[in-house]
Protein backbone atom coordinates (compact mmCIF):
# COMPACT_ATOMS: atom_id res chain seq x y z
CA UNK A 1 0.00 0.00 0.00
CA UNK A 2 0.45 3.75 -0.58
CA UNK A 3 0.71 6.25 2.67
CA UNK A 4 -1.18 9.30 0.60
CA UNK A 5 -4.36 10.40 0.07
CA UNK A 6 -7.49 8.27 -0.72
CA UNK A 7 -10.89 7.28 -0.21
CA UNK A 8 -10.52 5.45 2.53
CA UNK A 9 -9.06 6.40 5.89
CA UNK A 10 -5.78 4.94 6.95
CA UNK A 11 -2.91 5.13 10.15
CA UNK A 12 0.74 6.11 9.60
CA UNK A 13 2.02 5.48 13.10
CA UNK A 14 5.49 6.94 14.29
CA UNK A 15 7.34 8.60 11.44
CA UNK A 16 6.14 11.32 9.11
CA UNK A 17 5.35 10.64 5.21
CA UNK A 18 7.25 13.78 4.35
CA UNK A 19 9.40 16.09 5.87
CA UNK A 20 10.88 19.63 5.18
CA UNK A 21 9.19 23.24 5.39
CA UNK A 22 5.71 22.20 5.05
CA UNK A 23 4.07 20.65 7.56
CA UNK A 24 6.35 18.90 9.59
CA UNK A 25 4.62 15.75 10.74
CA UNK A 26 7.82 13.92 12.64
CA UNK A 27 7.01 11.81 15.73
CA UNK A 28 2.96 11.79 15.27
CA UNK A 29 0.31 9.66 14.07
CA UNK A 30 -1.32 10.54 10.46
CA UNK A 31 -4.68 9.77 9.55
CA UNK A 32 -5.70 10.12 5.37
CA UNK A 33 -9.24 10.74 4.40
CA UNK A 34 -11.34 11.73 0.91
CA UNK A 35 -8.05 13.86 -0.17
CA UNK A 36 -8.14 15.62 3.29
CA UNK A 37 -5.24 15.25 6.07
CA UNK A 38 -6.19 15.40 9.40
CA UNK A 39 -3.01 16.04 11.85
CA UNK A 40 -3.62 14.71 15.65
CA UNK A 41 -7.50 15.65 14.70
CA UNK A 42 -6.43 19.03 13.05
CA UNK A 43 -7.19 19.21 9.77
CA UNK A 44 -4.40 20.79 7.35
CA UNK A 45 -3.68 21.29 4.15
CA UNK A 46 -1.21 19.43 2.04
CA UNK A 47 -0.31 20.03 -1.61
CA UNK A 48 -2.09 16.56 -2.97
CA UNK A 49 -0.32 16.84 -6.17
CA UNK A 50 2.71 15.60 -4.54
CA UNK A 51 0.77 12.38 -3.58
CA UNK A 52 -1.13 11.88 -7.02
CA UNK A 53 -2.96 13.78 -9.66
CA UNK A 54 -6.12 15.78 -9.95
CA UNK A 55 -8.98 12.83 -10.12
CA UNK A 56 -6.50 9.69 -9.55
CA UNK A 57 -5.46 9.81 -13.18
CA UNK A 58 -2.19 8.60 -13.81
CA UNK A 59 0.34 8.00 -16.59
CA UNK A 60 -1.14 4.81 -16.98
CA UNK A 61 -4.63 5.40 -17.47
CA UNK A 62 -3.29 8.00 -20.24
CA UNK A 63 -1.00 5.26 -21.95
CA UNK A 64 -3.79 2.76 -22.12
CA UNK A 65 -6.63 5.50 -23.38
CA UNK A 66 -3.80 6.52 -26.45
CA UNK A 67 -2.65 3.04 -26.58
CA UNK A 68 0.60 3.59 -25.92
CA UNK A 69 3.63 3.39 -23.32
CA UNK A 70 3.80 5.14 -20.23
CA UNK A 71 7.27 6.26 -21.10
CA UNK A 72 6.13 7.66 -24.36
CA UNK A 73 3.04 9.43 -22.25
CA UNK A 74 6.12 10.81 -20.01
CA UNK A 75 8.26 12.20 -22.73
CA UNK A 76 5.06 13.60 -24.73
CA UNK A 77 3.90 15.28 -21.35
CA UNK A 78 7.51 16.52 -20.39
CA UNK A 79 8.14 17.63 -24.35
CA UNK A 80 11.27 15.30 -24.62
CA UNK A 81 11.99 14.14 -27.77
CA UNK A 82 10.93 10.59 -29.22
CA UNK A 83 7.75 11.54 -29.85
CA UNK A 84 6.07 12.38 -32.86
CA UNK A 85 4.66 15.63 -32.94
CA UNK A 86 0.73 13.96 -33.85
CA UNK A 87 1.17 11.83 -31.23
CA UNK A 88 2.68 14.26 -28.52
CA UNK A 89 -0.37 16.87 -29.60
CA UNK A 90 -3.24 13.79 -28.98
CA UNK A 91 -1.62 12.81 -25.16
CA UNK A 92 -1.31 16.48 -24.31
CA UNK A 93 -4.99 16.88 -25.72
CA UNK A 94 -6.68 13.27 -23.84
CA UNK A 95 -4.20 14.22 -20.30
CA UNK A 96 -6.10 17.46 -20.30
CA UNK A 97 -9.17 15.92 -20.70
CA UNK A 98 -8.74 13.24 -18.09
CA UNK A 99 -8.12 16.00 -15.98
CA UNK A 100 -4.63 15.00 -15.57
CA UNK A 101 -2.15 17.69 -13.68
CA UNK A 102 1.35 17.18 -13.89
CA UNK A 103 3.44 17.18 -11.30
CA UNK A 104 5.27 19.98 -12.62
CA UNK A 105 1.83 22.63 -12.08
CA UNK A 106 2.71 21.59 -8.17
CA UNK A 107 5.31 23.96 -5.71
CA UNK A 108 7.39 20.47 -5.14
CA UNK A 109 8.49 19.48 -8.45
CA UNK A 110 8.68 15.88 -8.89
CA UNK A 111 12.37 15.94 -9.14
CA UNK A 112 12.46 16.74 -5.81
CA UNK A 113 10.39 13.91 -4.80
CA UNK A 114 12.46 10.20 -3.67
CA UNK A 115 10.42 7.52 -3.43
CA UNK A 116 10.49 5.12 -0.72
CA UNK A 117 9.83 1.37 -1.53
CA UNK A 118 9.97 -1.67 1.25
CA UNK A 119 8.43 -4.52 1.90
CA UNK A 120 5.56 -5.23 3.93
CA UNK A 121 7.37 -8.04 6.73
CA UNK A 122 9.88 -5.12 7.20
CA UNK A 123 6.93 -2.59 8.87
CA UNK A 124 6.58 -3.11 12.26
CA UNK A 125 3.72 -1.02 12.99
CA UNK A 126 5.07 -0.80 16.65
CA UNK A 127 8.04 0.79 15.52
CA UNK A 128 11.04 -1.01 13.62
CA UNK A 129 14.85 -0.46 12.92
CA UNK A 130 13.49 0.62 9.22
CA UNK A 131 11.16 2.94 10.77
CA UNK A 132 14.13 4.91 12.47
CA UNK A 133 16.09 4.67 8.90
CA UNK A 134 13.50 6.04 6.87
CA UNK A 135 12.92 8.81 9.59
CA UNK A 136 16.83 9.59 9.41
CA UNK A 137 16.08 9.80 5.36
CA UNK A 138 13.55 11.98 5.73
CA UNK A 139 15.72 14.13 7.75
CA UNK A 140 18.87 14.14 5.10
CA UNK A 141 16.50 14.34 2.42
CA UNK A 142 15.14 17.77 3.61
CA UNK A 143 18.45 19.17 3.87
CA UNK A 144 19.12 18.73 0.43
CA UNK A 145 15.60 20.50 -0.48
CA UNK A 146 13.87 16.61 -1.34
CA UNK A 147 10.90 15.48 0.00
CA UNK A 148 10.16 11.45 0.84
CA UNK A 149 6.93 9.23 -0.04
CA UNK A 150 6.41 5.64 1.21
CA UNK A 151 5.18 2.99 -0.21
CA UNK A 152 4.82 -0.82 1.25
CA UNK A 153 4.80 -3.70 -1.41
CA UNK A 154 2.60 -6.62 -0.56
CA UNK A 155 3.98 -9.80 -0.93
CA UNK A 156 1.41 -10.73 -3.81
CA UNK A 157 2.58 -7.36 -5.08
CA UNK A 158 6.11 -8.65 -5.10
CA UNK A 159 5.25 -11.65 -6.57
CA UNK A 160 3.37 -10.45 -9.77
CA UNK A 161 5.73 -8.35 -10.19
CA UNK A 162 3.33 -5.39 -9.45
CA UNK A 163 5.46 -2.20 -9.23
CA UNK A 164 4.78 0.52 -7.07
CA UNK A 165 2.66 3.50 -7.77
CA UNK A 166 4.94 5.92 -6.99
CA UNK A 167 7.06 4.73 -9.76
CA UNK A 168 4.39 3.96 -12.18
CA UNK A 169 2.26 7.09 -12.29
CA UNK A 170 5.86 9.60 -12.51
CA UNK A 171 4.97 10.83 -8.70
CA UNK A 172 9.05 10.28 -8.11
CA UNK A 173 11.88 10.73 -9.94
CA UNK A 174 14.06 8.14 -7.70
CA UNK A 175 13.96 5.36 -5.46
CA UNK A 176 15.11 4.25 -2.16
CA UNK A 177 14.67 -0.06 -1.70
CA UNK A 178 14.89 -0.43 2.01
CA UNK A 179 14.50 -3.68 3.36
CA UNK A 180 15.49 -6.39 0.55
CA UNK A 181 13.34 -7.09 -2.33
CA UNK A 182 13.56 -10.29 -4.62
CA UNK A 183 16.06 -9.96 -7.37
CA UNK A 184 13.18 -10.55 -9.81
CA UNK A 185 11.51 -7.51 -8.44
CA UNK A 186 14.63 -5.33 -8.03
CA UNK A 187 15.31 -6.06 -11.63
CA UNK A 188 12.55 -5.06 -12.67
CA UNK A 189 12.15 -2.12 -10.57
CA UNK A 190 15.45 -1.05 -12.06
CA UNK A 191 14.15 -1.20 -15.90
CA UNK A 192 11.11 1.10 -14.52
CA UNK A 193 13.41 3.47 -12.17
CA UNK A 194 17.26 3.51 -13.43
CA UNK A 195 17.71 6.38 -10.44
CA UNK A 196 17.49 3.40 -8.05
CA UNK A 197 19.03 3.00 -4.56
CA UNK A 198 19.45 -0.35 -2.50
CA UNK A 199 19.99 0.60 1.19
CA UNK A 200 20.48 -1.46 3.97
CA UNK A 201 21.14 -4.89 1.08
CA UNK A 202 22.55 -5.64 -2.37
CA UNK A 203 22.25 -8.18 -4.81
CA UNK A 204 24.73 -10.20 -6.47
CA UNK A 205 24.88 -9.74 -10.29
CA UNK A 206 22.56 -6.30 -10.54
CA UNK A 207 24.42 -3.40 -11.18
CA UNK A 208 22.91 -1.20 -8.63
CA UNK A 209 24.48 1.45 -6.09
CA UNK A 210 23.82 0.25 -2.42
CA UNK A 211 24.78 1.76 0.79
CA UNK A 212 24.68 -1.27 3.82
CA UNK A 213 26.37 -1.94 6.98
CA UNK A 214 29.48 -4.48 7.48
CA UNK A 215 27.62 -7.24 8.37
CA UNK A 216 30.58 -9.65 7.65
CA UNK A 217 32.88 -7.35 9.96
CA UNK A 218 29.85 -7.30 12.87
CA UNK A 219 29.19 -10.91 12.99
CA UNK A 220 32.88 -11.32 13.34
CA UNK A 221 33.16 -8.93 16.29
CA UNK A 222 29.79 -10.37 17.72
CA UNK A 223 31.42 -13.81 17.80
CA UNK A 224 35.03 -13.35 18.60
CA UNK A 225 33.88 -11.22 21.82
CA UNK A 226 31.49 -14.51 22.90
CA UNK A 227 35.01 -16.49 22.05
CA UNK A 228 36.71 -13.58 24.72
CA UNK A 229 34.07 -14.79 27.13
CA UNK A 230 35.69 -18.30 27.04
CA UNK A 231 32.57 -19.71 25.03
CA UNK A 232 32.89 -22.47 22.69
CA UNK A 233 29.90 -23.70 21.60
CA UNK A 234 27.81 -20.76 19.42
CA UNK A 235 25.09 -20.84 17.34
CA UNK A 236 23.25 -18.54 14.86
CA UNK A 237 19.97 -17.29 14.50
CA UNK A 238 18.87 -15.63 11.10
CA UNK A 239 17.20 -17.02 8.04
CA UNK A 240 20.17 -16.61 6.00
CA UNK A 241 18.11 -16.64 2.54
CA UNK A 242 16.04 -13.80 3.58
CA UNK A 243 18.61 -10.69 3.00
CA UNK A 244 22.25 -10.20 2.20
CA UNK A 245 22.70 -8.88 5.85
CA UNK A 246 21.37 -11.67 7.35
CA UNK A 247 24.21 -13.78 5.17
CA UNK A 248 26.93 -11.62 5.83
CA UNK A 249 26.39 -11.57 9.36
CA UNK A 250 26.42 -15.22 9.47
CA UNK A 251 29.40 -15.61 7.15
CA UNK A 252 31.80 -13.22 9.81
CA UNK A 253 30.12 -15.62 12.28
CA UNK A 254 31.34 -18.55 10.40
CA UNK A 255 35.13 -16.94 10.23
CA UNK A 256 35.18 -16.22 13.35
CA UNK A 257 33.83 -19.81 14.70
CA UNK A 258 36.69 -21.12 12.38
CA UNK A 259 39.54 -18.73 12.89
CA UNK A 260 39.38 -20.08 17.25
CA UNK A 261 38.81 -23.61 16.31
CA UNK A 262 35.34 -23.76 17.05
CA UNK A 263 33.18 -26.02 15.56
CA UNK A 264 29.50 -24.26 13.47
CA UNK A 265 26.53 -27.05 14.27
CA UNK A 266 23.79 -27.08 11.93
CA UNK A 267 21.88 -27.78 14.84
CA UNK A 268 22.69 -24.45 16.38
CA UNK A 269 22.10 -22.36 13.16
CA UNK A 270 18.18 -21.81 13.53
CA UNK A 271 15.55 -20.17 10.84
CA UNK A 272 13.93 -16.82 12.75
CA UNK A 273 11.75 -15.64 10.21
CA UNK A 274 10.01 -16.47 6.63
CA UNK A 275 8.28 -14.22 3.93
CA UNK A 276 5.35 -12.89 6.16
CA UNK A 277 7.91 -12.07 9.25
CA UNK A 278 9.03 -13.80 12.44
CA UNK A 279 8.46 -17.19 12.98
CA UNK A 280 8.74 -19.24 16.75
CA UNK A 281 12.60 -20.76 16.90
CA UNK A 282 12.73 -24.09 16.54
CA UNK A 283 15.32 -25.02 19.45
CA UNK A 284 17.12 -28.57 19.64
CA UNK A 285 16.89 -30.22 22.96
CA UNK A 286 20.58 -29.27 23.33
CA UNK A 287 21.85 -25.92 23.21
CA UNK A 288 24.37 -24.06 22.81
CA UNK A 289 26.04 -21.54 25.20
CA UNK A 290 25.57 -18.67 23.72
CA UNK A 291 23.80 -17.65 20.58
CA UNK A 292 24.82 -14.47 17.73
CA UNK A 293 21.19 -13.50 16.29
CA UNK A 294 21.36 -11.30 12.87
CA UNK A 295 19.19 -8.37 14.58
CA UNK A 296 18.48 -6.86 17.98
CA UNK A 297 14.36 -8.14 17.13
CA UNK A 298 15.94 -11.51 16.93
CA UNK A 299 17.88 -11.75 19.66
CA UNK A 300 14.50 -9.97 21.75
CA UNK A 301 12.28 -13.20 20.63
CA UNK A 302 15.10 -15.58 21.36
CA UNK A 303 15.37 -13.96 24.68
CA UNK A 304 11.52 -14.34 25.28
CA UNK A 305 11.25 -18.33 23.83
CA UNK A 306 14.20 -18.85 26.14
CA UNK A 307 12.58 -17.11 29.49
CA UNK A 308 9.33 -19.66 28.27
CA UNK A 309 11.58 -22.59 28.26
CA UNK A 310 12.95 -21.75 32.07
CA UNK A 311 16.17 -20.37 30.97
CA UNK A 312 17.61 -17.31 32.28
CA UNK A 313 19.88 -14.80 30.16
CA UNK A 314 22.80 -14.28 30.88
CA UNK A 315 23.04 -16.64 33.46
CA UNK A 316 22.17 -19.53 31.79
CA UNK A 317 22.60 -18.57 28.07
CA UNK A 318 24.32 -15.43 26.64
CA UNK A 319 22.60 -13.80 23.55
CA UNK A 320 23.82 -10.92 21.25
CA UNK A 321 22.17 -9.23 18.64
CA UNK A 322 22.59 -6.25 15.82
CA UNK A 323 21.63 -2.76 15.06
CA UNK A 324 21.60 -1.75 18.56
CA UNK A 325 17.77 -0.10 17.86
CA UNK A 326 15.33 0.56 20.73
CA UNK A 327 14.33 -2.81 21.45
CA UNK A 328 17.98 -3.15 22.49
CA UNK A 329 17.36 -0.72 25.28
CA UNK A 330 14.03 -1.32 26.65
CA UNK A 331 14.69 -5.66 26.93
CA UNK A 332 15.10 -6.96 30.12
CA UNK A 333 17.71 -7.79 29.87
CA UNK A 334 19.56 -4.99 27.28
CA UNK A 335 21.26 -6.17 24.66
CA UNK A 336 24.37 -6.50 24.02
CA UNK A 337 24.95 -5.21 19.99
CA UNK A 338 26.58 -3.85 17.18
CA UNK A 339 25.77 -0.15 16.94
CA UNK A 340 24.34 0.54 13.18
CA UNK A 341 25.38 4.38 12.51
CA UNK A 342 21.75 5.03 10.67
CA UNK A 343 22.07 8.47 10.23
CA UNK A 344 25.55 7.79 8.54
CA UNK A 345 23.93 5.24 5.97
CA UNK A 346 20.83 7.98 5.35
CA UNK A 347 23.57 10.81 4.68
CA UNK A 348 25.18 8.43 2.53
CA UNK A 349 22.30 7.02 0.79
CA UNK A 350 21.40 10.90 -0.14
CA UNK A 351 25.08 11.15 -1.15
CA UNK A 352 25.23 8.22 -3.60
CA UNK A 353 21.56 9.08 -4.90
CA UNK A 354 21.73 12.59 -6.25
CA UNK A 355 25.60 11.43 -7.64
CA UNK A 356 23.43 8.90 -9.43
CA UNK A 357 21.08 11.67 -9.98
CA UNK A 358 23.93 13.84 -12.02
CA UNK A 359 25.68 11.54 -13.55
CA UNK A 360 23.00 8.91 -14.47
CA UNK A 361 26.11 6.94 -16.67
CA UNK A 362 28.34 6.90 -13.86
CA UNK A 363 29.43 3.38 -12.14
CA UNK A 364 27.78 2.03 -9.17
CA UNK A 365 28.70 2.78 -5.90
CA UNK A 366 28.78 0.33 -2.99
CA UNK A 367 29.01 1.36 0.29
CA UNK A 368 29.65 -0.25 3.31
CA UNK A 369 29.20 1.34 7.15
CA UNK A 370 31.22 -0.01 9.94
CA UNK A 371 29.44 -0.47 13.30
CA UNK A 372 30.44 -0.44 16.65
CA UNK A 373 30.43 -3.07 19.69
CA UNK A 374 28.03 -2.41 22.18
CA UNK A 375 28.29 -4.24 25.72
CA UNK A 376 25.60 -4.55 27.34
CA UNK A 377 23.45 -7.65 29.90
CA UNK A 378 22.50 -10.25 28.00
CA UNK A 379 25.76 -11.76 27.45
CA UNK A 380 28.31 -13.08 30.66
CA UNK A 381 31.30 -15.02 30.58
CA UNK A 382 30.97 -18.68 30.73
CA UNK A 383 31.40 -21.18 33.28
């Protein structure tokens, strides 16, 4: 789904849609209704062009009334060449009748609009380590005079390839992917939106500029400072097919298991989530002593499962987890982490993305941000 305006009223919890000079909507709850926005019960006013066009009509409706592409609608309504001028004259002419607007007749140009694609599974609606990243987007975004819009892609959406609207009906003129995407839906994304970003993942084999942590380098740390604590026997939580961080993280826990010796149990490395989200972990009946989970959520339901099975951590198990986000904080007890600099990756992502957006031939950028060990309670030294 969207976050914008519509016919039917909807909940943004958290995080603002947009941020920048006008409104500022940080830290409160949104509510969308009939093309009005109401603000903590106040309602306001909001450009809707940025969100869509006069009457819902798209680029799409326009390409399938003239029987044509949506890029050629684009060029036509944007007077770039490619177009004939008969053809360029009978868009212009149906768009105007449709009661199309362009983006352009709007205050916010649409090149000054990033889009903001992620999955469903990755939208906590109770708050989320992606809901602090896109809020730290936002914030860099603004700086730089750009304004953010969100959109979540079901899983069906995913699937069928559906891609988002944003994208589709020319609302932005880039793309943020946060939280990973298939590589059939990246690649396709890609063919819709070249000015395409891939933060906080990458995939093998697509040329595309991403901007993630060092996963490799953080499960590494996570599991060499469980070695420090004289542990030996380690597992892994993390569905390692689910993202590239998820991998990483368990390949610089693999290194790390195998530069001290230590032995990695397939036993011990345990599935945490599948397509729709967190799953219950499926324990052994033997454990091991200490566990490295690919996220601070993780390692907060392992904690939980563990407390239901009688176990106490640390004392009886240590855990660790990554990001070091909220949920970090606020377990009982903390947890100890990798810090994930978000704010560096959003100034970075911004960075990367308007390079992209000047020099559209230029070649991809990776980036990778370091993070930082966090000690905190949920991990001891063993017995």
């Amino acid at each position: 789904m969207i976050f914008s305006c519509g016919t039917e009223s909807t909940s943004v919890p958290l995080f603002a849609l947009f941020s920048g000079k006008r409104p500022n909507f940080a830290a409160v709850t949104l509510q969308f209704r009939k093309n009005v926005l109401y603000l903590n019960g106040k309602e306001e006013f909001i450009q809707q062009e940025v969100i869509t066009t006069a009457k819902g009509v798209t680029l799409g409706d326009i390409a399938k009334a003239c029987d044509t592409s949506i890029v050629t609608v684009s060029k036509a309504l944007t007077d770039k060449k490619g177009v004939s001028d008969e053809l360029r004259k009978k868009i212009k002419s149906l768009a105007e009748e449709m009661g199309y607007v362009s983006s352009r007749a709007a205050n916010i140009r649409n090149n000054h609009i990033v889009g903001v694609v992620i999955p469903e599974r990755f939208m906590n609606p109770n708050g989320s380590f992606y809901w602090a990243l896109y809020n730290d987007l936002v914030k860099k975004f603004s700086e730089k005079g750009y304004y953010c819009l969100i959109e979540q892609i079901s899983e069906e959406e995913e699937d069928k390839l559906v891609m988002p609207k944003l994208v589709m009906d020319g609302t932005a003129s880039s793309v943020v992917s946060l939280g990973q995407l298939s590589r059939e839906y990246a690649a396709e994304l890609v063919r819709n939106m070249p000015n395409l970003l891939l933060l906080d993942y990458y995939i093998h084999g697509l040329e595309l500029d991403s901007v993630t942590t060092d996963g490799y380098g953080g499960g590494y740390e996570l599991t060499s400072y469980l070695c420090d604590l004289g542990h030996t026997e380690i597992g892994y939580i993390g569905t390692m097919k689910a993202t590239s961080s998820i991998f990483d993280r368990y390949m610089g826990y693999m290194k790390a298991m195998i530069d001290n010796g230590l032995e990695v149990r397939k036993e011990w490395t345990l599935d945490d989530r599948d397509r729709r989200g967190f799953i219950r972990i499926a324990f052994p009946e033997k454990l091991p002593t200490a566990f490295v989970c690919n996220c601070d959520e993780a390692a907060f339901h392992t904690i939980r499962q563990l407390e239901e099975m009688g176990l106490k951590v640390p004392e009886d198990i240590s855990v660790v987890g990554y990001d070091n986000y909220l949920i970090s904080e606020v377990s009982k007890p903390s947890i100890t982490t990798i810090n994930v600099n978000s704010d560096k990756m959003a100034a970075e992502a911004v960075r990367v993305l308007l390079r992209r957006l000047e020099s559209p031939d230029s070649d991809k950028v990776v980036v990778k941000i370091s993070g930082e060990l966090i000690i905190k309670e949920s991990a001891k030294k063993n017995k």
